[in-house]
C-alpha atoms as a PDB file:
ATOM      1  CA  UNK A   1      21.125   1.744   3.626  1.00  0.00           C
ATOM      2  CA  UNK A   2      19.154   4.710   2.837  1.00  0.00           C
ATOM      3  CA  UNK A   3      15.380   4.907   3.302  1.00  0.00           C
ATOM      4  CA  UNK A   4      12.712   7.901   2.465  1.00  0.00           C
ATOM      5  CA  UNK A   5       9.937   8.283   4.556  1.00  0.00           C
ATOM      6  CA  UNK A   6       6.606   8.817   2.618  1.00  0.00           C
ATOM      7  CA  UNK A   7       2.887   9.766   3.612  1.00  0.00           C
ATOM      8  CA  UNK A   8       2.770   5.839   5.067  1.00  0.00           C
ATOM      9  CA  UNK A   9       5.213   6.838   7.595  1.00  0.00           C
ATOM     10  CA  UNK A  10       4.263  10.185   8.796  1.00  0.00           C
ATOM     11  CA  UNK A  11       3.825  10.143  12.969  1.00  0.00           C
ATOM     12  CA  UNK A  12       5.739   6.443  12.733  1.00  0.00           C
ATOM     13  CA  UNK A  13       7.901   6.482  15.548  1.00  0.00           C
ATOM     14  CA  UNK A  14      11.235   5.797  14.301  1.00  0.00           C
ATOM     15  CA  UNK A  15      11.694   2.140  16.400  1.00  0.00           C
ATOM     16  CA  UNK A  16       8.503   0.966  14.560  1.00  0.00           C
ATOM     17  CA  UNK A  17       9.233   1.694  11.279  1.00  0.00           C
ATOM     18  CA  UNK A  18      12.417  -0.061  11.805  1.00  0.00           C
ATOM     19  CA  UNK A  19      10.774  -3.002  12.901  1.00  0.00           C
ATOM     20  CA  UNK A  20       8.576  -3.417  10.089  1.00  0.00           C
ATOM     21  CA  UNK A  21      12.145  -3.668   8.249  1.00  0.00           C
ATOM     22  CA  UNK A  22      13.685  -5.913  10.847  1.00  0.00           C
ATOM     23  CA  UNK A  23      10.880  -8.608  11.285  1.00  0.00           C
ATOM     24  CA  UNK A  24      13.307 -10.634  12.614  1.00  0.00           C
ATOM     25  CA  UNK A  25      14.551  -8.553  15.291  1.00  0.00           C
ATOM     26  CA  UNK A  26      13.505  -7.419  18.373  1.00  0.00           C
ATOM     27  CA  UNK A  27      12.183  -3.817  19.330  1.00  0.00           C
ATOM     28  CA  UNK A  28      14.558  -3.900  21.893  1.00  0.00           C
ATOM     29  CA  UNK A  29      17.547  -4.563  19.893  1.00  0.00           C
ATOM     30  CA  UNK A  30      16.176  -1.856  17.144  1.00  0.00           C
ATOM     31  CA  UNK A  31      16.038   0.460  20.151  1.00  0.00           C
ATOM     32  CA  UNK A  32      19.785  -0.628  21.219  1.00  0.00           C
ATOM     33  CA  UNK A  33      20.867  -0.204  17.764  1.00  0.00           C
ATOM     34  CA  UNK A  34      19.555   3.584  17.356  1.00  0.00           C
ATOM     35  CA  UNK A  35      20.693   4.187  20.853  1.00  0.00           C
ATOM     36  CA  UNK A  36      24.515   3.042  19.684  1.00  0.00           C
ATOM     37  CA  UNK A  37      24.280   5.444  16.974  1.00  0.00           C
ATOM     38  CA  UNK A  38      23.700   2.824  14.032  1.00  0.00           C
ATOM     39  CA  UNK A  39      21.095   5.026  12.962  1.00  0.00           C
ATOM     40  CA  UNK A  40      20.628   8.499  11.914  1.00  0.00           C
ATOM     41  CA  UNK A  41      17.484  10.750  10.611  1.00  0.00           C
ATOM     42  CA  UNK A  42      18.503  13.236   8.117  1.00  0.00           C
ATOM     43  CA  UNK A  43      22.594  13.157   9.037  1.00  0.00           C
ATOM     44  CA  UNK A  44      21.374  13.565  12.790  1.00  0.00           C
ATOM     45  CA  UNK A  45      21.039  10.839  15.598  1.00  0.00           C
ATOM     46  CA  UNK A  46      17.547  10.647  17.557  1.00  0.00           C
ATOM     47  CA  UNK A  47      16.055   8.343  19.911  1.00  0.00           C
ATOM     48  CA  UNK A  48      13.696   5.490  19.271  1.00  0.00           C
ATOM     49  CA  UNK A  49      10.943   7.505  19.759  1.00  0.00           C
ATOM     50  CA  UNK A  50      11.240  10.849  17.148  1.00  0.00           C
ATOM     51  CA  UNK A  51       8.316  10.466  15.058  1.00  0.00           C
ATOM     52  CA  UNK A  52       9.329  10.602  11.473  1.00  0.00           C
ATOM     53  CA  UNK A  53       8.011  13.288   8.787  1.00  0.00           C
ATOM     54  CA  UNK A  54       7.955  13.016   5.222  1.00  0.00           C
ATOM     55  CA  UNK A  55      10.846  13.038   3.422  1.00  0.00           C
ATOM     56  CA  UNK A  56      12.640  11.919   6.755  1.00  0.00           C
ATOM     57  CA  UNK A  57      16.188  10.552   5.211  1.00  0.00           C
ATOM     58  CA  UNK A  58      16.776   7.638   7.553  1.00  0.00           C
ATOM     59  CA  UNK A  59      19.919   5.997   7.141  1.00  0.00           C
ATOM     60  CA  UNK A  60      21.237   2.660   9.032  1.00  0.00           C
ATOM     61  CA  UNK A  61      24.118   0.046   8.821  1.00  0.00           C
ATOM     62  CA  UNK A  62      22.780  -3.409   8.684  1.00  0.00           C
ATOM     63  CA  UNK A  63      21.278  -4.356  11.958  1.00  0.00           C
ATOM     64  CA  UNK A  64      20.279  -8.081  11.324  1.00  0.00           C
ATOM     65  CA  UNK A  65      23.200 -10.980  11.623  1.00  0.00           C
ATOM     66  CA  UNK A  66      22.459 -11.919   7.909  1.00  0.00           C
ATOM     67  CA  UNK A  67      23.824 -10.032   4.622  1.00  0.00           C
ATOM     68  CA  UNK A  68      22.193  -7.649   2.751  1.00  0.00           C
ATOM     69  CA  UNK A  69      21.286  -8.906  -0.376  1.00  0.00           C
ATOM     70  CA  UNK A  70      21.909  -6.449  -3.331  1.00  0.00           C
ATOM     71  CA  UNK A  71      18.987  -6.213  -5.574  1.00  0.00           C
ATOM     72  CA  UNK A  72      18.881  -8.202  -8.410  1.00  0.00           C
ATOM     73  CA  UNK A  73      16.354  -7.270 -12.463  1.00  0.00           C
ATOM     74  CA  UNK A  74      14.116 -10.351 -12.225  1.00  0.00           C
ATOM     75  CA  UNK A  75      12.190 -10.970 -15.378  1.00  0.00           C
ATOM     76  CA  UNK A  76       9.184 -11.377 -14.126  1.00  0.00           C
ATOM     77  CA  UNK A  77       5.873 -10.385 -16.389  1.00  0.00           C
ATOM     78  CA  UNK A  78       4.747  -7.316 -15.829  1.00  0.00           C
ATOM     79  CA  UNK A  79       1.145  -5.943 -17.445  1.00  0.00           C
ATOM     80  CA  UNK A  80       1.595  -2.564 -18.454  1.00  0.00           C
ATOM     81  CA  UNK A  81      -1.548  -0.598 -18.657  1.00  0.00           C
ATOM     82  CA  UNK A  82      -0.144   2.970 -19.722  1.00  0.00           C
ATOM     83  CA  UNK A  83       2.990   4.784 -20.242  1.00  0.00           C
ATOM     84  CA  UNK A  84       4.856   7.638 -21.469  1.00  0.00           C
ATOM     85  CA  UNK A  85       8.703   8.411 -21.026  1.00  0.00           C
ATOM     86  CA  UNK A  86       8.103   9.504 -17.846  1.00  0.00           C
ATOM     87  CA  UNK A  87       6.242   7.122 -16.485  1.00  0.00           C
ATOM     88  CA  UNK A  88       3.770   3.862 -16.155  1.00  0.00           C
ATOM     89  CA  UNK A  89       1.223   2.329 -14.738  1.00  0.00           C
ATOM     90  CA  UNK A  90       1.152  -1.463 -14.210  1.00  0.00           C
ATOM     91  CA  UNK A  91      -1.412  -4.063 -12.710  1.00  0.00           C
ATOM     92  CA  UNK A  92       0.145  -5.648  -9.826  1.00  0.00           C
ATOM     93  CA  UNK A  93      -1.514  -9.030  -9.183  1.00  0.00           C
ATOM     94  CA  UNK A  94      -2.694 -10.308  -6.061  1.00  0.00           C
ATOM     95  CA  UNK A  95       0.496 -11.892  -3.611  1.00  0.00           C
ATOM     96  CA  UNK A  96       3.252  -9.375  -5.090  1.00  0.00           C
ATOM     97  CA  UNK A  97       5.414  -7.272  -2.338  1.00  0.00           C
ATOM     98  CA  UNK A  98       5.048  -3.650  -4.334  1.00  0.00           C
ATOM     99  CA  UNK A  99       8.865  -3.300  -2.948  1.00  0.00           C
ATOM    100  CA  UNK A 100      11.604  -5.385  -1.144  1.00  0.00           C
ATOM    101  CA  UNK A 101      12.242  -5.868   2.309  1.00  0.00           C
ATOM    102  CA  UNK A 102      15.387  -6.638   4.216  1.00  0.00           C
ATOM    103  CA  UNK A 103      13.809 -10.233   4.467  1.00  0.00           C
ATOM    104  CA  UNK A 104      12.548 -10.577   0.832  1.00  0.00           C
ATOM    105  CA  UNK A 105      14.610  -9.294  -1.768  1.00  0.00           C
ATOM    106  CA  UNK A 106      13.026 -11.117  -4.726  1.00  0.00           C
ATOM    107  CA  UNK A 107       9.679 -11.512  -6.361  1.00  0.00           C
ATOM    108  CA  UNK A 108       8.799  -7.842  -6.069  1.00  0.00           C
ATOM    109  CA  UNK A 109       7.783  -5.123  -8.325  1.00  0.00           C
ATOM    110  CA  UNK A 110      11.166  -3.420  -8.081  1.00  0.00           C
ATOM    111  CA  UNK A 111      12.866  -6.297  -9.007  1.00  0.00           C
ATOM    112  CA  UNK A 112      10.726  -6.911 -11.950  1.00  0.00           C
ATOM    113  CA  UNK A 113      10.771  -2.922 -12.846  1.00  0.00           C
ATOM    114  CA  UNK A 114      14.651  -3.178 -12.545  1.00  0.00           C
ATOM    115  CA  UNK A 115      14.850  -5.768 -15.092  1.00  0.00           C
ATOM    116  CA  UNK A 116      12.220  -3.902 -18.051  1.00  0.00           C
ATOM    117  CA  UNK A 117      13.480  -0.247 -17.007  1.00  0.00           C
ATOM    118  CA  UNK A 118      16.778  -0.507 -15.580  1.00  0.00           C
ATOM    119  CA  UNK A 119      18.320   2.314 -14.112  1.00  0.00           C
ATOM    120  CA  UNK A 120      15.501   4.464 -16.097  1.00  0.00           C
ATOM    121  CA  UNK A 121      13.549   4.676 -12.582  1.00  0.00           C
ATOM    122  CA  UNK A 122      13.117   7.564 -10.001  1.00  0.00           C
ATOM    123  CA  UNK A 123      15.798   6.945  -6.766  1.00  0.00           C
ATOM    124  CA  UNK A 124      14.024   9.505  -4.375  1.00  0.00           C
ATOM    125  CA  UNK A 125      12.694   7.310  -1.954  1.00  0.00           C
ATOM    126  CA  UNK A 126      15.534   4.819  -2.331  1.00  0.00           C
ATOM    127  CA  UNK A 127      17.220   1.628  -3.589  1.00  0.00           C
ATOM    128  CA  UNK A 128      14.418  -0.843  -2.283  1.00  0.00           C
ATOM    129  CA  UNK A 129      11.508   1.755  -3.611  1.00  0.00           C
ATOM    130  CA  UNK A 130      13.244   2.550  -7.443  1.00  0.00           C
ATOM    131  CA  UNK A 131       9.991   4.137  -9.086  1.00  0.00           C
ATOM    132  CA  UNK A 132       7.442   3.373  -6.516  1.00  0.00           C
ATOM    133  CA  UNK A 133       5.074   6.489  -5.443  1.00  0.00           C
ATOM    134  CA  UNK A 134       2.678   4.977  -3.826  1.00  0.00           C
ATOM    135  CA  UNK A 135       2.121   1.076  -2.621  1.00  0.00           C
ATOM    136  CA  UNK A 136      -0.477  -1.413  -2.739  1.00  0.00           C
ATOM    137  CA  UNK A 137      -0.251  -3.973   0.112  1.00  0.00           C
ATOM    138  CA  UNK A 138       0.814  -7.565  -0.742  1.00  0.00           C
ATOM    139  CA  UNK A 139      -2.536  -9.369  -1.567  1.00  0.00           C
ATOM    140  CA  UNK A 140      -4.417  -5.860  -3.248  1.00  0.00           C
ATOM    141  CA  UNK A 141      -3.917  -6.234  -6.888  1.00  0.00           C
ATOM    142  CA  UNK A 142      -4.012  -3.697  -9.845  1.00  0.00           C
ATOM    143  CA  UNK A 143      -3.134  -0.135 -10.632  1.00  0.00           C
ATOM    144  CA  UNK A 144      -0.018   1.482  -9.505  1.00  0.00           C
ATOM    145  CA  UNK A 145       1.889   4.209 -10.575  1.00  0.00           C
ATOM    146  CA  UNK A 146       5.780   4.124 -11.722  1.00  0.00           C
ATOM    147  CA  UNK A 147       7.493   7.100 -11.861  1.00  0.00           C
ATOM    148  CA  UNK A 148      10.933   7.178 -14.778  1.00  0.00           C
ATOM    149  CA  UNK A 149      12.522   9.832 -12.995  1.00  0.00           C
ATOM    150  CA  UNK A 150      12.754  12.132  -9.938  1.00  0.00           C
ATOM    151  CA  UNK A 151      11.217  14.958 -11.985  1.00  0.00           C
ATOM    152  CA  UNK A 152       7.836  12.906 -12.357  1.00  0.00           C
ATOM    153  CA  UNK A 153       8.110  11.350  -9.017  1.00  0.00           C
ATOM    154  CA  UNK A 154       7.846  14.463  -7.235  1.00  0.00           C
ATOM    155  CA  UNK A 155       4.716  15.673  -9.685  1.00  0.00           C
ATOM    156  CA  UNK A 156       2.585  12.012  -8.952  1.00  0.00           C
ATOM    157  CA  UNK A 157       3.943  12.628  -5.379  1.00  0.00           C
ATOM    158  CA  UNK A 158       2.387  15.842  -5.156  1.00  0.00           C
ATOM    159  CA  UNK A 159      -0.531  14.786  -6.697  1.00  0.00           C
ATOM    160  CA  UNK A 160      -1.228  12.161  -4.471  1.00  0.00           C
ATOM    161  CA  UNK A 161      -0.805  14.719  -1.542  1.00  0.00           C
ATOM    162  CA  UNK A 162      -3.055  17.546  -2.934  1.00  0.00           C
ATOM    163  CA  UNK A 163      -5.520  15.067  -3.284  1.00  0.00           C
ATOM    164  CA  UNK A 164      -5.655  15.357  -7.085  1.00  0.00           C
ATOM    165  CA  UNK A 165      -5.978  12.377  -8.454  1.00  0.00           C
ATOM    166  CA  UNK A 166      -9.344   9.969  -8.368  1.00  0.00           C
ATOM    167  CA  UNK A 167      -8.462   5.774  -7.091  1.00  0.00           C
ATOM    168  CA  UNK A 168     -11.115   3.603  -7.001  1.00  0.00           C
ATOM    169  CA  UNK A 169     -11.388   0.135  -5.553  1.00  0.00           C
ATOM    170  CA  UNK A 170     -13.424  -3.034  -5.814  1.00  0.00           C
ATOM    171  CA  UNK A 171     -13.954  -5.477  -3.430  1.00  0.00           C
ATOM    172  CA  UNK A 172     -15.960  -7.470  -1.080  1.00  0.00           C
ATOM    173  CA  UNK A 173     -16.933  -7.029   2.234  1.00  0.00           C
ATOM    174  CA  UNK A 174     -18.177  -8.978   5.132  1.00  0.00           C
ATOM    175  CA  UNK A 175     -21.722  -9.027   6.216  1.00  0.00           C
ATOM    176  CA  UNK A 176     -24.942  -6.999   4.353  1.00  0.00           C
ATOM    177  CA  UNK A 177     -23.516  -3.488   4.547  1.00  0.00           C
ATOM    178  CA  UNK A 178     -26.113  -0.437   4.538  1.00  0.00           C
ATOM    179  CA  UNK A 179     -26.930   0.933   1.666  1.00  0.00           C
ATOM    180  CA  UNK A 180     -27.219   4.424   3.358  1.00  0.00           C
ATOM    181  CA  UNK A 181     -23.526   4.345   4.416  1.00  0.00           C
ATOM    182  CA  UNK A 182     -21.810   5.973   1.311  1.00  0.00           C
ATOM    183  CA  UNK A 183     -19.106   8.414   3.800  1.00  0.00           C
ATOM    184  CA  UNK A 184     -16.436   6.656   6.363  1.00  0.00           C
ATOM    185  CA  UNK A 185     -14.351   9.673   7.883  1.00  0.00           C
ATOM    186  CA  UNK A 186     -12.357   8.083  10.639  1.00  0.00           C
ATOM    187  CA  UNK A 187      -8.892   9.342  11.350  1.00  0.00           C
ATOM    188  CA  UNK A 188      -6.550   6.459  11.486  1.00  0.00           C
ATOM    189  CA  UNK A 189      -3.111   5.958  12.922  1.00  0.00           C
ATOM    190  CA  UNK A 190      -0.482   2.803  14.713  1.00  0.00           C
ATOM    191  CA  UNK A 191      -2.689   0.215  16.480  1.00  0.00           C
ATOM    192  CA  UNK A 192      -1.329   0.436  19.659  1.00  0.00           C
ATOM    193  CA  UNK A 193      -1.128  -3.275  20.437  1.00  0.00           C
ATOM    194  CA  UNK A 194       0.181  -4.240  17.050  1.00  0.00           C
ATOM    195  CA  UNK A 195       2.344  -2.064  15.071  1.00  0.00           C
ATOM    196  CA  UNK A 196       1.901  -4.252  11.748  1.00  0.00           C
ATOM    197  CA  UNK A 197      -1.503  -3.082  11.745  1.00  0.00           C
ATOM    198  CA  UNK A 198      -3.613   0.513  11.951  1.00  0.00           C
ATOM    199  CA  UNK A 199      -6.684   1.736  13.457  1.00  0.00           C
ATOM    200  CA  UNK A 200      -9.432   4.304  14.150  1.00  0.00           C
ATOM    201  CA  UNK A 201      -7.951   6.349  16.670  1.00  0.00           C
ATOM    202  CA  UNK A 202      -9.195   9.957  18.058  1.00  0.00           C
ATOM    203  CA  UNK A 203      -5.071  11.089  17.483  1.00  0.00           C
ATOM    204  CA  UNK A 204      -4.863   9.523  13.924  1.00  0.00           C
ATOM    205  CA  UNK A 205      -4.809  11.268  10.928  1.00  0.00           C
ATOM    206  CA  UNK A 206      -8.177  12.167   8.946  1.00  0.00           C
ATOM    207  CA  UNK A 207      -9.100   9.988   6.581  1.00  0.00           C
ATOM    208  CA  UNK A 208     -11.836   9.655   3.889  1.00  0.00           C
ATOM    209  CA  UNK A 209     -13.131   6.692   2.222  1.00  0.00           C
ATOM    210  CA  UNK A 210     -16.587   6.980  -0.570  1.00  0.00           C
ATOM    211  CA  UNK A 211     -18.666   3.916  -0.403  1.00  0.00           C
ATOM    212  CA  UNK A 212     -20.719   2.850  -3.136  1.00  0.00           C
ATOM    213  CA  UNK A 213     -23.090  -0.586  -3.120  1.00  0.00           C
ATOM    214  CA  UNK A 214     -23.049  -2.196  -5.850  1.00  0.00           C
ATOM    215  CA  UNK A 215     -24.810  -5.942  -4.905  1.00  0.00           C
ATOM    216  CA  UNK A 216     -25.841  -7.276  -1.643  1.00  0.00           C
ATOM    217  CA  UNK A 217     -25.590 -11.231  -1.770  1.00  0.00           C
ATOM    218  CA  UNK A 218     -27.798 -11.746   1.414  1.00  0.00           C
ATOM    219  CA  UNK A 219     -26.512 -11.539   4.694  1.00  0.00           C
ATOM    220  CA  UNK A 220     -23.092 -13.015   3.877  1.00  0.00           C
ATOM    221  CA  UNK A 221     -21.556 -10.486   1.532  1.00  0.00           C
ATOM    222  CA  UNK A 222     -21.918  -7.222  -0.371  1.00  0.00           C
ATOM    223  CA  UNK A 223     -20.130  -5.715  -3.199  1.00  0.00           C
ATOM    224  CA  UNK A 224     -18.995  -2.402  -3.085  1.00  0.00           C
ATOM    225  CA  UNK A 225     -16.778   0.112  -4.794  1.00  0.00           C
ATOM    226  CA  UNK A 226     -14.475   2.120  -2.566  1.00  0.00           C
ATOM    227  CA  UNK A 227     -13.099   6.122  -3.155  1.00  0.00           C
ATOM    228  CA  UNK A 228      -9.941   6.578  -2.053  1.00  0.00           C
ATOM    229  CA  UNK A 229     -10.087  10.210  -0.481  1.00  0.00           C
ATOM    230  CA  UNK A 230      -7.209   9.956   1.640  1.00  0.00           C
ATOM    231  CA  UNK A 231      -4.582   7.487   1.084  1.00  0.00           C
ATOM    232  CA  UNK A 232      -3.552   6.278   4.740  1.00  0.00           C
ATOM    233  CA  UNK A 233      -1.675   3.087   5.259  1.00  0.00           C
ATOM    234  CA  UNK A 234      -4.655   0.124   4.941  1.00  0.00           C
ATOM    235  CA  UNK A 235      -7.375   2.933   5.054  1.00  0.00           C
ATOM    236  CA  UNK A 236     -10.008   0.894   3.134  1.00  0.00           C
ATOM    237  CA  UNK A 237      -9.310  -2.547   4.936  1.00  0.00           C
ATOM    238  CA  UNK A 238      -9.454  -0.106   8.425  1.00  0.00           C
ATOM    239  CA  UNK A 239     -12.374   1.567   8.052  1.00  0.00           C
ATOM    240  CA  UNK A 240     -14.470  -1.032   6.411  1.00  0.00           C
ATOM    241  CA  UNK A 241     -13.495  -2.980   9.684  1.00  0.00           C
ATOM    242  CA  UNK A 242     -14.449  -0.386  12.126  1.00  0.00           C
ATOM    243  CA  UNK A 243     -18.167  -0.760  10.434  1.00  0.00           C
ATOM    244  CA  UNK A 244     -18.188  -4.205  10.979  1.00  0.00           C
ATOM    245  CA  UNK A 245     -17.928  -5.350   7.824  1.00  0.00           C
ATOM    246  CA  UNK A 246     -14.224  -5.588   7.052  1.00  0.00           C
ATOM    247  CA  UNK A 247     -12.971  -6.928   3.770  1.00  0.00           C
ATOM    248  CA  UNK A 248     -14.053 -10.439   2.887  1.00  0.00           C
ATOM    249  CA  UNK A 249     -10.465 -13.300   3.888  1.00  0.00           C
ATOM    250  CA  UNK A 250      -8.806 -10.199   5.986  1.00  0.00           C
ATOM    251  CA  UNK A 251      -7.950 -11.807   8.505  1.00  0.00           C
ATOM    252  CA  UNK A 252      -5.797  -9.198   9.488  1.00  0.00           C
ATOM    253  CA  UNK A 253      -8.589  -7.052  10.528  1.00  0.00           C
ATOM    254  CA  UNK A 254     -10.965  -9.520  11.563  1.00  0.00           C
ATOM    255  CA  UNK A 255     -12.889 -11.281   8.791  1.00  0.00           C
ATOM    256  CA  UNK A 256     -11.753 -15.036   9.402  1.00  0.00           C
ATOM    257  CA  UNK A 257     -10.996 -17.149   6.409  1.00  0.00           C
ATOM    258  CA  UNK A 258     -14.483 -17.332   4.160  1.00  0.00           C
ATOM    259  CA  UNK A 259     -16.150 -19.813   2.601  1.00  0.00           C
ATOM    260  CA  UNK A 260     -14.542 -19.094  -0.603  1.00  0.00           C
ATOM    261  CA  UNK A 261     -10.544 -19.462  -0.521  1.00  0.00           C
ATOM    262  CA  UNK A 262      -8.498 -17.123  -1.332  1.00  0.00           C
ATOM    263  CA  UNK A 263      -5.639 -14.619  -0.436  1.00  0.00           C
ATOM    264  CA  UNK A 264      -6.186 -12.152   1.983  1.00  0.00           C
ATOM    265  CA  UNK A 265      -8.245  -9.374   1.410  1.00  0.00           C
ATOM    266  CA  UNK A 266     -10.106  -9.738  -1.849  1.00  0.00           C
ATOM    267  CA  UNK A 267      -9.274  -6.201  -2.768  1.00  0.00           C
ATOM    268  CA  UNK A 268      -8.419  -4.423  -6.397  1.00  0.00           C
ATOM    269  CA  UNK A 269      -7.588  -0.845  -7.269  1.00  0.00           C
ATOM    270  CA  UNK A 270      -9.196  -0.812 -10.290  1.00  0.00           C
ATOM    271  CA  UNK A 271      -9.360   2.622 -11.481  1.00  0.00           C
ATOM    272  CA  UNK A 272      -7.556   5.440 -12.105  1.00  0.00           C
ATOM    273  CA  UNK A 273      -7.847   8.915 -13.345  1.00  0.00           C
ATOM    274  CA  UNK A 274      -5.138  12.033 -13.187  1.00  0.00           C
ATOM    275  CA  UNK A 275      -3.214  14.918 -14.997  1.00  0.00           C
ATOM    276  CA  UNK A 276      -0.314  13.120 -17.151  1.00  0.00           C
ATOM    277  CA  UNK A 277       2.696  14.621 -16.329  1.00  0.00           C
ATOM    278  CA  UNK A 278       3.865  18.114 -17.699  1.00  0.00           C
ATOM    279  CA  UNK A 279       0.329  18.049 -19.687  1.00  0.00           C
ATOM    280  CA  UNK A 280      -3.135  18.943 -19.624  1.00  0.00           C
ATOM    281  CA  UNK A 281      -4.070  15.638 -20.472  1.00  0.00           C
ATOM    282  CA  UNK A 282      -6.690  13.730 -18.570  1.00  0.00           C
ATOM    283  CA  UNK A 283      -5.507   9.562 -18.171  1.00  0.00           C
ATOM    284  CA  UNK A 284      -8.297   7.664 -17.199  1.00  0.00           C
ATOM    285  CA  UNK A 285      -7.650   4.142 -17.006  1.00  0.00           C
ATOM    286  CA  UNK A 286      -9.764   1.146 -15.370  1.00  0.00           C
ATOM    287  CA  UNK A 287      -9.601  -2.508 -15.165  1.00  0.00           C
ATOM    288  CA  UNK A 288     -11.770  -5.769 -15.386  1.00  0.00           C
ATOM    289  CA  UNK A 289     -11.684  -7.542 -12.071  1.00  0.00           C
ATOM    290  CA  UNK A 290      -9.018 -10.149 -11.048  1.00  0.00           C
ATOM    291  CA  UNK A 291      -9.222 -13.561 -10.718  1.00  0.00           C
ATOM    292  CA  UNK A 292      -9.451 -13.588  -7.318  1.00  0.00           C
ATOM    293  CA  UNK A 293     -12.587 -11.086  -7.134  1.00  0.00           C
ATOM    294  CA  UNK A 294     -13.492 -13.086  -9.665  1.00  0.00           C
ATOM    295  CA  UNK A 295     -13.986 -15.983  -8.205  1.00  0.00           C
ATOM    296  CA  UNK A 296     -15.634 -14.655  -4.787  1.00  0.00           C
ATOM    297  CA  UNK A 297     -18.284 -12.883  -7.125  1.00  0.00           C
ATOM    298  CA  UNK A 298     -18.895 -16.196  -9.236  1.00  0.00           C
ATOM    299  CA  UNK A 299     -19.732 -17.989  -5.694  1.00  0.00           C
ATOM    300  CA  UNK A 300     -22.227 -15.528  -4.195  1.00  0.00           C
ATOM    301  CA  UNK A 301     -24.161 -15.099  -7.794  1.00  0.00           C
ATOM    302  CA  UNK A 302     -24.206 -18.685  -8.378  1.00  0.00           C
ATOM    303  CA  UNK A 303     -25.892 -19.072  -5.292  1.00  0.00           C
ATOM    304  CA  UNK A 304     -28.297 -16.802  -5.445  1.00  0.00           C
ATOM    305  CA  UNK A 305     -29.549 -18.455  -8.955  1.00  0.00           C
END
């Protein structure tokens, strides 16, 4: 199998990132399994510790006692908010894997890109990523970019790392947070003690997040819209955690279930705005919110009447 490392794997050590892969296994069998020379890093063999770059090429024979499972075009409905012939953007609802794991091969995004586009999707980072760019974690919904081909995958890639694109976010967080607080720059990197999740760390990489209030519903919630300066693995559900307010249902990074149920993290990307491809044309694209926000908003504004 044949894996890409993106920006969401830069300074990973290589053990970790197969573990996130491997749920099932244990580190020390990943580590036995690089050690054995099961895996290599760009044709080469390193030790569980090399700390991958981008565009790492990690390859690997299939460590787990169970089969891998080719992928299989699900048709599952996708909402397509813009596209060209080189590319799309979809809204990914709330509880959808953006790609497959070793563990879940169905459900995902691929699988329902592979049934609508076949093989009319970019392979750079991969069978298990065909057209992905850039993720959204399970339970964030809305918009993602899909690249058609390699072409336009390495000019959204590139625009992602220069920065020159504009993502916005929705969401609720915990708590009343300040009004006054509209700049979290916190470099983030591996939590030490859990390598499923990230943290503020004085080695991590910088990150930027703009924070806008947009309703305050007491001392229980607020409602804010979130600028995506950086795009670091979690950044937003990180940061906003490290103030003390993380997002509302993340229980991940400490917000406890709420009194409104939900799935984790009541999170959207809701807007977008960047160069189309091989043009000087301006997309700008935005969303209503999703049920789930929805729902969380209804309860704190019914309240208050």
């Amino acid at each position: 199998m044949l894996l890409i490392a993106d920006e969401n794997n830069l300074n990973t050590r290589l053990d970790i990132f197969l573990s996130e892969i491997y749920e099932e296994i244990s580190r020390s069998k990943i580590q036995n399994a690089i050690k054995s020379g099961k895996v290599t890093v760009n044709s080469e063999h390193k030790k569980s510790s090399y700390i991958l770059k981008i565009d790492d090429r990690i390859e690997f024979e299939n460590l787990s006692e169970e089969k891998i499972i080719k992928l299989e075009p699900e048709n599952i409905p996708l909402e397509i908010v813009w596209e060209d012939e080189n590319m799309a953007v979809v809204n990914k609802p709330s509880g959808m894997l953006t790609h497959p794991t070793l563990i879940e091969t169905s459900g995902t995004l691929v699988n329902a890109l592979l049934y609508k586009y076949g093989e009319n999707l970019s392979d750079t980072n991969g069978e298990f990523r065909r057209g992905i760019v850039h993720r959204l974690d399970r339970n964030t919904s809305g918009l993602l970019m899909i690249a058609k081909n390699n072409k336009t995958h390495e000019y959204l890639a590139n625009l992602i790392k220069e920065h020159n694109l504009t993502k916005k976010y929705h969401a609720i967080l915990k708590g009343y947070f300040p009004d006054e607080i509209n700049i979290i720059s916190e470099p983030i990197g591996r939590n030490n003690l859990n390598p499923k999740k990230m943290a503020v760390r004085a080695d991590g990489r910088p990150s930027l997040t703009k924070i806008k209030v947009l309703e305050h519903f007491g001392n229980e919630a607020t409602y804010v819209e979130l600028n995506l300066i950086t795009g670091r693995t979690h950044q937003i559900r990180v940061h906003t955690s490290f103030k003390h307010h993380p997002v509302y249902n993340d229980t991940l990074y400490g917000a406890g279930e709420g009194k409104v149920k939900t799935q984790e993290q009541v999170l959207q990307s809701f807007y977008l705005k960047f160069a189309k491809p091989f043009s000087s044309e301006i997309i700008e694209l935005e969303i209503e919110p999703d049920e789930k926000l929805l729902k969380v908003l209804s309860y704190f504004r019914n309240r208050r009447v």
